[in-house]
PDB file of N, CA and C in Angstrom:
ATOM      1  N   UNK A   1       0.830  -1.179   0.000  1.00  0.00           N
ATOM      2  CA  UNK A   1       0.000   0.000   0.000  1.00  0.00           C
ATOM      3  C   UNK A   1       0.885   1.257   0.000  1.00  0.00           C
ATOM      4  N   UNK A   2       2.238   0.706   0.763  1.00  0.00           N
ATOM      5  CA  UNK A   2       2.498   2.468   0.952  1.00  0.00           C
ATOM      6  C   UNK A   2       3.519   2.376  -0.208  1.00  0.00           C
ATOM      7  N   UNK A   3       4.197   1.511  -1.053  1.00  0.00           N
ATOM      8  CA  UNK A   3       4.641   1.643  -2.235  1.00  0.00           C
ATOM      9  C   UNK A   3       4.017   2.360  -3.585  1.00  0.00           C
ATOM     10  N   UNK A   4       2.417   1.955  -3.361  1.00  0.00           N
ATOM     11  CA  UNK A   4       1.717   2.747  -4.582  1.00  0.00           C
ATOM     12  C   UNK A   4       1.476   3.656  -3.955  1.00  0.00           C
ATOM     13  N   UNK A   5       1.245   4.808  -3.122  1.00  0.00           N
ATOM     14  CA  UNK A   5       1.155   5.870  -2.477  1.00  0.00           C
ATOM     15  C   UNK A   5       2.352   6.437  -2.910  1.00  0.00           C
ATOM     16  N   UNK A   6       3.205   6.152  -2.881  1.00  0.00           N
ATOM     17  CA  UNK A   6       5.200   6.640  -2.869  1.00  0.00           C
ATOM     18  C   UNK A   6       5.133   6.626  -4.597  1.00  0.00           C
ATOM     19  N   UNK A   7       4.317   5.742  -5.165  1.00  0.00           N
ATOM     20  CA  UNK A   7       3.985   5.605  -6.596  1.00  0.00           C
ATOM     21  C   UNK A   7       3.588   7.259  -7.164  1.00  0.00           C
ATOM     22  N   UNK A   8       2.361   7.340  -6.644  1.00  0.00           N
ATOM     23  CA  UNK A   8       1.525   8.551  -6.575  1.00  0.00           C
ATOM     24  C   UNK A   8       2.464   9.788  -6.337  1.00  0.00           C
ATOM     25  N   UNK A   9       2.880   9.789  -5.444  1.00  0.00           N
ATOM     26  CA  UNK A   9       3.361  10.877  -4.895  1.00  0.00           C
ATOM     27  C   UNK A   9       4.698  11.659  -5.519  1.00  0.00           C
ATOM     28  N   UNK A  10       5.673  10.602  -5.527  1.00  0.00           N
ATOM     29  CA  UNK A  10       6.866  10.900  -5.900  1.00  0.00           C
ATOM     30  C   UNK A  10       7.600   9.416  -7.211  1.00  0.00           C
ATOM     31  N   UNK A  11       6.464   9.756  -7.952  1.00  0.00           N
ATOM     32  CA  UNK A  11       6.981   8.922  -9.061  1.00  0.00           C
ATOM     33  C   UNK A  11       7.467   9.365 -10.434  1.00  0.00           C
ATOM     34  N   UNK A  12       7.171  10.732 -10.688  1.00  0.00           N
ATOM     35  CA  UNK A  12       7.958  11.753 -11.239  1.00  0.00           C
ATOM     36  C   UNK A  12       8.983  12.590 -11.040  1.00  0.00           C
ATOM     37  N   UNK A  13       9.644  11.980  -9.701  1.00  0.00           N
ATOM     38  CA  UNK A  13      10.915  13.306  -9.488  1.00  0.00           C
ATOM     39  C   UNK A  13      11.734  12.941 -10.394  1.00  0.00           C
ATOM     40  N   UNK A  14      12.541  13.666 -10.680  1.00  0.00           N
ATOM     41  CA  UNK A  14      13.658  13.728 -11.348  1.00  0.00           C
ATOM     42  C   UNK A  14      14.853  13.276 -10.652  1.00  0.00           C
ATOM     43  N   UNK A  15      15.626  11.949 -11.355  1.00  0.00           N
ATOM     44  CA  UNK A  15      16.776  11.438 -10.597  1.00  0.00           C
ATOM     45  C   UNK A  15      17.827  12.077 -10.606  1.00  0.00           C
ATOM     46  N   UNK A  16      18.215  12.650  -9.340  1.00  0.00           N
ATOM     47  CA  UNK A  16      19.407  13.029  -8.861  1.00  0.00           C
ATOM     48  C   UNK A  16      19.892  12.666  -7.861  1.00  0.00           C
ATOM     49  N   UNK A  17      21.120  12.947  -7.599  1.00  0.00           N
ATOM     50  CA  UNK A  17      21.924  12.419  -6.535  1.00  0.00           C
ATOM     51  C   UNK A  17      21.508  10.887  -6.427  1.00  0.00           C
ATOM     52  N   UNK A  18      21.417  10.633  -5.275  1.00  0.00           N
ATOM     53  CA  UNK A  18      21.131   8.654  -4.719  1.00  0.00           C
ATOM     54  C   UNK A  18      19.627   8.306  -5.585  1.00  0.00           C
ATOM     55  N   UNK A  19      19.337   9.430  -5.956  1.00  0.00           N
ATOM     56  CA  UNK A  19      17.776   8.233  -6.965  1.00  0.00           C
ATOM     57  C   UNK A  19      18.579   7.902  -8.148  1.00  0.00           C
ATOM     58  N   UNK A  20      18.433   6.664  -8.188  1.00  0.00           N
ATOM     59  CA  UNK A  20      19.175   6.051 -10.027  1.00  0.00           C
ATOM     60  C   UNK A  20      18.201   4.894 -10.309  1.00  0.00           C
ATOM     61  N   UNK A  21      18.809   4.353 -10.879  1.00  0.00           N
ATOM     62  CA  UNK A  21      17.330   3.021 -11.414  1.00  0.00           C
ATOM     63  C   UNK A  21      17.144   2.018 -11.001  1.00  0.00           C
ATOM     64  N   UNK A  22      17.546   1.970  -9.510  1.00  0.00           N
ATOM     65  CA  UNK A  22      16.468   1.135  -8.592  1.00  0.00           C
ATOM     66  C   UNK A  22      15.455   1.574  -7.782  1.00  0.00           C
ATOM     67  N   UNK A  23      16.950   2.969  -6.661  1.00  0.00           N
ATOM     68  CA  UNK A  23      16.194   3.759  -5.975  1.00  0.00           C
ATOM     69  C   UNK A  23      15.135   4.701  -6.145  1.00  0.00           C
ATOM     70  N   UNK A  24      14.104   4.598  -6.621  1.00  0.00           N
ATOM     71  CA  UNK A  24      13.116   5.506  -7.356  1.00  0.00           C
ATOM     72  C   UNK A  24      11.661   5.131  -7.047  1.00  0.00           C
ATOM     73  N   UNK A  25      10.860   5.722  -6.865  1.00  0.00           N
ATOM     74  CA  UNK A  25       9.068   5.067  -6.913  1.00  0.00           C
ATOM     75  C   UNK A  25       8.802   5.176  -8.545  1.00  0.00           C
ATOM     76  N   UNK A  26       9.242   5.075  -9.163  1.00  0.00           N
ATOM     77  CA  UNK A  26       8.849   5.062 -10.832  1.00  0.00           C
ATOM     78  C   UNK A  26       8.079   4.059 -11.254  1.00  0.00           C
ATOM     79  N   UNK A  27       8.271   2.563 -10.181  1.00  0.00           N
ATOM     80  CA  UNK A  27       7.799   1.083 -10.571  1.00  0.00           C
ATOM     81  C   UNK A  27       7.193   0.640  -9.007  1.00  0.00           C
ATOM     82  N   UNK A  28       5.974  -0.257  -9.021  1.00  0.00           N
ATOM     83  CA  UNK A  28       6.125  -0.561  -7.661  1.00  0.00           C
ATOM     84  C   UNK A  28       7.378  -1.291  -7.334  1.00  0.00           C
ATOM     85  N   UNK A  29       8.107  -2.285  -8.079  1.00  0.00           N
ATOM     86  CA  UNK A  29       8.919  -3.218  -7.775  1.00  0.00           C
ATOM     87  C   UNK A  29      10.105  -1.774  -7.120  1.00  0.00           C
ATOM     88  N   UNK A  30      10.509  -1.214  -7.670  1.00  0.00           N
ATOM     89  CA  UNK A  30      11.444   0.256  -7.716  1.00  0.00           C
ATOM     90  C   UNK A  30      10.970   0.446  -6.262  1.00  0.00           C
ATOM     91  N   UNK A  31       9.634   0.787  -6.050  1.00  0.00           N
ATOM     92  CA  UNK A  31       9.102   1.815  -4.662  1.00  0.00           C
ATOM     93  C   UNK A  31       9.117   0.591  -3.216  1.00  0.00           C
ATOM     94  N   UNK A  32       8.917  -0.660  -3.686  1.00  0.00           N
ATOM     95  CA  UNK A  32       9.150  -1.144  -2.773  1.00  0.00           C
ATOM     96  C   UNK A  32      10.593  -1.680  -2.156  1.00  0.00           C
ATOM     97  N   UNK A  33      11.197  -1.922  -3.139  1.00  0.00           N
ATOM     98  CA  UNK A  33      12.811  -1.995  -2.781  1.00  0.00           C
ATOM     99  C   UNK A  33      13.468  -0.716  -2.252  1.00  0.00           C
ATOM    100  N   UNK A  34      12.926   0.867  -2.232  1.00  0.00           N
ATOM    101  CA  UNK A  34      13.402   1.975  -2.183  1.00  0.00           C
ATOM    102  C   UNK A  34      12.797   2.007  -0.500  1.00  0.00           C
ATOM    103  N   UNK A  35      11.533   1.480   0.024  1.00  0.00           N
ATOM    104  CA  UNK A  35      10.955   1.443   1.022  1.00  0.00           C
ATOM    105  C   UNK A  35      11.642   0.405   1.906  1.00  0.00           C
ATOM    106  N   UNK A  36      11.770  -0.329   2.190  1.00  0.00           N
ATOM    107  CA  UNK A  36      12.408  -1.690   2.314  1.00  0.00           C
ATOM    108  C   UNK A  36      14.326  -1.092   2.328  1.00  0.00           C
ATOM    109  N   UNK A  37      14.710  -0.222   1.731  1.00  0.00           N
ATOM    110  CA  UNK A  37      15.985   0.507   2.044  1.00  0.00           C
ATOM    111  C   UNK A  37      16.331   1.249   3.199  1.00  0.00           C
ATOM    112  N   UNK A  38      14.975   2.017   3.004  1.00  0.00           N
ATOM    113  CA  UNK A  38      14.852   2.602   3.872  1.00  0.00           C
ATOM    114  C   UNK A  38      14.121   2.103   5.428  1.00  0.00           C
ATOM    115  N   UNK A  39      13.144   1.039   5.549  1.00  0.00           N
ATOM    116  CA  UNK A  39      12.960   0.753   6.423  1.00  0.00           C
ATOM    117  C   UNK A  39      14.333  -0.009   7.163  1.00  0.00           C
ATOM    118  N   UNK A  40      15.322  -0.608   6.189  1.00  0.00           N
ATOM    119  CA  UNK A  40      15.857  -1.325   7.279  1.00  0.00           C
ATOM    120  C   UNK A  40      17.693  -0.112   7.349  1.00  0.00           C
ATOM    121  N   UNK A  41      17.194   1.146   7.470  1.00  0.00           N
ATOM    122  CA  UNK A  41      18.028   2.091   8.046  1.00  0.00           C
ATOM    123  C   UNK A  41      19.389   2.118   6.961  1.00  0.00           C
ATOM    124  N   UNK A  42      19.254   1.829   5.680  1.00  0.00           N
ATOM    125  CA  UNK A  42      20.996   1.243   4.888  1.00  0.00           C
ATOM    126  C   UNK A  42      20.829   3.002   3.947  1.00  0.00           C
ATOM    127  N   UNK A  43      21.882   4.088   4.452  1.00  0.00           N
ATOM    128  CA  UNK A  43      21.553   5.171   3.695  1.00  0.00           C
ATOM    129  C   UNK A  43      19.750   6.273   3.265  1.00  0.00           C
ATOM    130  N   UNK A  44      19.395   5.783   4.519  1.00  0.00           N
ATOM    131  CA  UNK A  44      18.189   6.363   4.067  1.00  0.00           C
ATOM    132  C   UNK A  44      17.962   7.813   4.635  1.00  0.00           C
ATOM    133  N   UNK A  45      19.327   8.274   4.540  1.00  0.00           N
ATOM    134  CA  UNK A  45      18.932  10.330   4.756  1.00  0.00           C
ATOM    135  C   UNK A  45      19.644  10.364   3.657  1.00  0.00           C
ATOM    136  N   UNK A  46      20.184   9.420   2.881  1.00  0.00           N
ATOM    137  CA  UNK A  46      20.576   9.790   1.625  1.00  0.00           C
ATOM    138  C   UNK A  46      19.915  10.157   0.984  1.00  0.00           C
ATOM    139  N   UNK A  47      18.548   8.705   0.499  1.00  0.00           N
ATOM    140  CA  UNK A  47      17.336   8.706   0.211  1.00  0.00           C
ATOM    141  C   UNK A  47      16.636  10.052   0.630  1.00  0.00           C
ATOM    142  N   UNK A  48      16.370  10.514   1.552  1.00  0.00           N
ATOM    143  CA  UNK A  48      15.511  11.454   1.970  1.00  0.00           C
ATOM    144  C   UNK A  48      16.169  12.842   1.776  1.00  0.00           C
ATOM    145  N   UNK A  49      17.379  13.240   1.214  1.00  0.00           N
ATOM    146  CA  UNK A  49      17.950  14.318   0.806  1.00  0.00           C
ATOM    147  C   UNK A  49      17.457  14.289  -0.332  1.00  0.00           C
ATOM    148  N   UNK A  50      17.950  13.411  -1.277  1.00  0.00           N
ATOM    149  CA  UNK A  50      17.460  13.121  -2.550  1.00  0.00           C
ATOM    150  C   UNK A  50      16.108  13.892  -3.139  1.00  0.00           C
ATOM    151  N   UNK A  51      15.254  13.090  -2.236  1.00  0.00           N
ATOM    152  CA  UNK A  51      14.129  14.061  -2.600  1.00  0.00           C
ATOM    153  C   UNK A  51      13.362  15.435  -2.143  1.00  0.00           C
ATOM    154  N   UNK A  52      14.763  15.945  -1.431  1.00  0.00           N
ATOM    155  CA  UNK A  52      14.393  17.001  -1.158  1.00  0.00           C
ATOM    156  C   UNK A  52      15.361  18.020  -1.783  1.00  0.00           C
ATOM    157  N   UNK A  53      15.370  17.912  -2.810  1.00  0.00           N
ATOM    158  CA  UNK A  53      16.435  18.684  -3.295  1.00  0.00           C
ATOM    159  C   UNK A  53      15.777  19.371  -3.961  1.00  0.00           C
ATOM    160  N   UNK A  54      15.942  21.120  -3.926  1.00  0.00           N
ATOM    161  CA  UNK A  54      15.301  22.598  -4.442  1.00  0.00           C
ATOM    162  C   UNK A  54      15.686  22.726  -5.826  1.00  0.00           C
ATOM    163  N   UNK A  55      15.417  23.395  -6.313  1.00  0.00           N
ATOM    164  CA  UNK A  55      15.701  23.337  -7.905  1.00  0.00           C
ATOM    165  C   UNK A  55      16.491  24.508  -7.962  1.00  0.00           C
ATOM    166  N   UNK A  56      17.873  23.840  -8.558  1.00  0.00           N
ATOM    167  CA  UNK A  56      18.876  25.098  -8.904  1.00  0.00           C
ATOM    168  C   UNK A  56      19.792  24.557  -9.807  1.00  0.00           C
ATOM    169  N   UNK A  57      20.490  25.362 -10.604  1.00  0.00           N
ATOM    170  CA  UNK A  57      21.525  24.979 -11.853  1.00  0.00           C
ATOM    171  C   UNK A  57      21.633  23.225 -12.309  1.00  0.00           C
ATOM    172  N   UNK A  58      21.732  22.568 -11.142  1.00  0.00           N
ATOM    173  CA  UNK A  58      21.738  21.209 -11.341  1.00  0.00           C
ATOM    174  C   UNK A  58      20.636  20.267 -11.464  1.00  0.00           C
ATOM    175  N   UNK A  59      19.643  21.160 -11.012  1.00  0.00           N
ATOM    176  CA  UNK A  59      18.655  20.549 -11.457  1.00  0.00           C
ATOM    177  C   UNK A  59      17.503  20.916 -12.144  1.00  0.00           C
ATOM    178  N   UNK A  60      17.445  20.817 -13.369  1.00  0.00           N
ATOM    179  CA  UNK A  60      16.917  21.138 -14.430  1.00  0.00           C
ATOM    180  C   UNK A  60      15.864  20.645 -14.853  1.00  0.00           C
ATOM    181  N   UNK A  61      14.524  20.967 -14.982  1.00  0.00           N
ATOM    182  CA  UNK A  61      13.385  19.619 -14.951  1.00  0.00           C
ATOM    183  C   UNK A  61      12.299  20.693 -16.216  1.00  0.00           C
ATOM    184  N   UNK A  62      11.476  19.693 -16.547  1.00  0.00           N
ATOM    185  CA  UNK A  62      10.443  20.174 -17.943  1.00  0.00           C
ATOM    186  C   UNK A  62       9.227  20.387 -16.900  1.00  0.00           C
ATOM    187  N   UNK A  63       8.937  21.731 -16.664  1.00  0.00           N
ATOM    188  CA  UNK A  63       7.644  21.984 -15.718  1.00  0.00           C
ATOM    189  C   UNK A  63       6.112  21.033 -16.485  1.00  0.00           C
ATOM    190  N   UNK A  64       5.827  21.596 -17.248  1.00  0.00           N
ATOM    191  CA  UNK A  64       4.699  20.951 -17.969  1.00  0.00           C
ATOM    192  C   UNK A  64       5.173  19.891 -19.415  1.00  0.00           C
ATOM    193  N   UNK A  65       5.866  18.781 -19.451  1.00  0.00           N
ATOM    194  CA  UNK A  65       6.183  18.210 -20.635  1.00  0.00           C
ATOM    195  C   UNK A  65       5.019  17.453 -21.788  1.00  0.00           C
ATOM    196  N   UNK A  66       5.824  17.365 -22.547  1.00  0.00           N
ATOM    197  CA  UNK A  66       4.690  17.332 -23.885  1.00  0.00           C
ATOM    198  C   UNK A  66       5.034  15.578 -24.252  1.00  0.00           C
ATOM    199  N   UNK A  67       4.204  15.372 -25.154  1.00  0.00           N
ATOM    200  CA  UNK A  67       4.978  13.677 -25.838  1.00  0.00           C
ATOM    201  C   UNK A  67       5.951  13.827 -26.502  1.00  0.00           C
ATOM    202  N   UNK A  68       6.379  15.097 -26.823  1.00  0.00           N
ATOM    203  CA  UNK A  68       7.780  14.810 -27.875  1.00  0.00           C
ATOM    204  C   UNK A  68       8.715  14.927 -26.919  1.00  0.00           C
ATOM    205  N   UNK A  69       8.611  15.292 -25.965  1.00  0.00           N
ATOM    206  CA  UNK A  69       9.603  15.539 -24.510  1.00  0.00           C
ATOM    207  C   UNK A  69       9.821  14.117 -23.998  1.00  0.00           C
ATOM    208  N   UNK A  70       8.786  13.846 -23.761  1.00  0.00           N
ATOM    209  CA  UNK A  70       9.138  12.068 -23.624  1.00  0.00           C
ATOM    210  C   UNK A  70       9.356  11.297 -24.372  1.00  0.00           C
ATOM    211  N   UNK A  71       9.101  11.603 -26.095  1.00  0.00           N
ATOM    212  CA  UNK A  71      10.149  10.629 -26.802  1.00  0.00           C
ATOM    213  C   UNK A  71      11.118  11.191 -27.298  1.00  0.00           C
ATOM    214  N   UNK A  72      11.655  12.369 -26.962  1.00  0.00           N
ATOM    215  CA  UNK A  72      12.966  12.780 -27.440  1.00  0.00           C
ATOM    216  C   UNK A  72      14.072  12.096 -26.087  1.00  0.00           C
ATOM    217  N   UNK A  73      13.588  12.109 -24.901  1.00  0.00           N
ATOM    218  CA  UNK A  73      14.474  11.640 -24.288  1.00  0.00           C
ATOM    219  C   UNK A  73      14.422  10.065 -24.003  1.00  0.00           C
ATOM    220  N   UNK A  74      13.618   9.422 -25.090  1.00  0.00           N
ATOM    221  CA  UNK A  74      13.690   8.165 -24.875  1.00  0.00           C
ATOM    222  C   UNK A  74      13.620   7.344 -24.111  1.00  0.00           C
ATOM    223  N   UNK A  75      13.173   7.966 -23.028  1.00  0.00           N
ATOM    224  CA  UNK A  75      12.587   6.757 -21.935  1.00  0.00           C
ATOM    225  C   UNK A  75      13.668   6.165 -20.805  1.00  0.00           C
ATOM    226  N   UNK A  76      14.433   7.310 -20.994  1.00  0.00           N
ATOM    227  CA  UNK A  76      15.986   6.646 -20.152  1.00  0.00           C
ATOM    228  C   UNK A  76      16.196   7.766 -18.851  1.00  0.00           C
ATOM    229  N   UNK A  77      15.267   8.652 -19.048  1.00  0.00           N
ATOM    230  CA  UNK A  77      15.334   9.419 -17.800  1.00  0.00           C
ATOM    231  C   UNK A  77      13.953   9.948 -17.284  1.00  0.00           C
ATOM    232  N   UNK A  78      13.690  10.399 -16.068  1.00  0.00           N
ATOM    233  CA  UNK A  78      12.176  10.622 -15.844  1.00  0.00           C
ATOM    234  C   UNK A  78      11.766  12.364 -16.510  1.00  0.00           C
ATOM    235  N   UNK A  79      11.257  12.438 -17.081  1.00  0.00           N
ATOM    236  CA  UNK A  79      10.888  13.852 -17.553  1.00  0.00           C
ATOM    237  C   UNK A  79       9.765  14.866 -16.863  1.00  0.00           C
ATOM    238  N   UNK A  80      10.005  15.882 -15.885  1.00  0.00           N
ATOM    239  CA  UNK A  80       8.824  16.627 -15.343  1.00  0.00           C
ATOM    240  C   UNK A  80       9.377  16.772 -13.831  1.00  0.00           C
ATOM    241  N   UNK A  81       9.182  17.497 -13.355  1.00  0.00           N
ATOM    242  CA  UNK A  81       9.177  18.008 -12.276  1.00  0.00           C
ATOM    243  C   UNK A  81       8.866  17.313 -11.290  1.00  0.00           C
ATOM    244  N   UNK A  82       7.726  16.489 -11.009  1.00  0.00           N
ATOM    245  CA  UNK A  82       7.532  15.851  -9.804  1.00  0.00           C
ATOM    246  C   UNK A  82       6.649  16.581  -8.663  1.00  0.00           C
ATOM    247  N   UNK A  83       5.911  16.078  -7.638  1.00  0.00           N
ATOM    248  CA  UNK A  83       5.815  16.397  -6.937  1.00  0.00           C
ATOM    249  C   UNK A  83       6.179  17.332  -5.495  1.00  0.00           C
TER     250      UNK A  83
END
């Protein structure tokens, strides 16, 4: 339950820092292994910096993206801002 919630919520951030392509809610399989990281204490203020990171020079995100935004970047990175 609280993986598809984490789904919902933060399944559009944009990967930076410690989110890469496990650590992420993008997938449930993704949100529950990212939960499960964090429940059993292994780097999880890493995790929780991660997604708290403000938007500045380094992080660069498509406020409202279009479909050519998502197939120009081919599906290899998350596109949009996030929650």
């Amino acid at each position: 339950m609280y993986s598809i919630l984490g789904m919902i919520i933060f399944g559009e951030v944009k990967r930076v820092s410690y989110i890469d392509d496990y650590i992420n809610f993008e997938s449930f399989f993704n949100a529950f292994l990212t939960l499960f990281i964090v429940a059993t204490g292994d780097s999880w203020n890493l995790i929780m910096a991660s997604y708290g990171v403000e938007k500045s020079p380094s992080y660069q995100c498509i406020v409202s993206p279009s479909y050519e935004d998502y197939r120009d970047i081919g599906g290899m990175k998350t596109v949009g801002c996030g929650d």
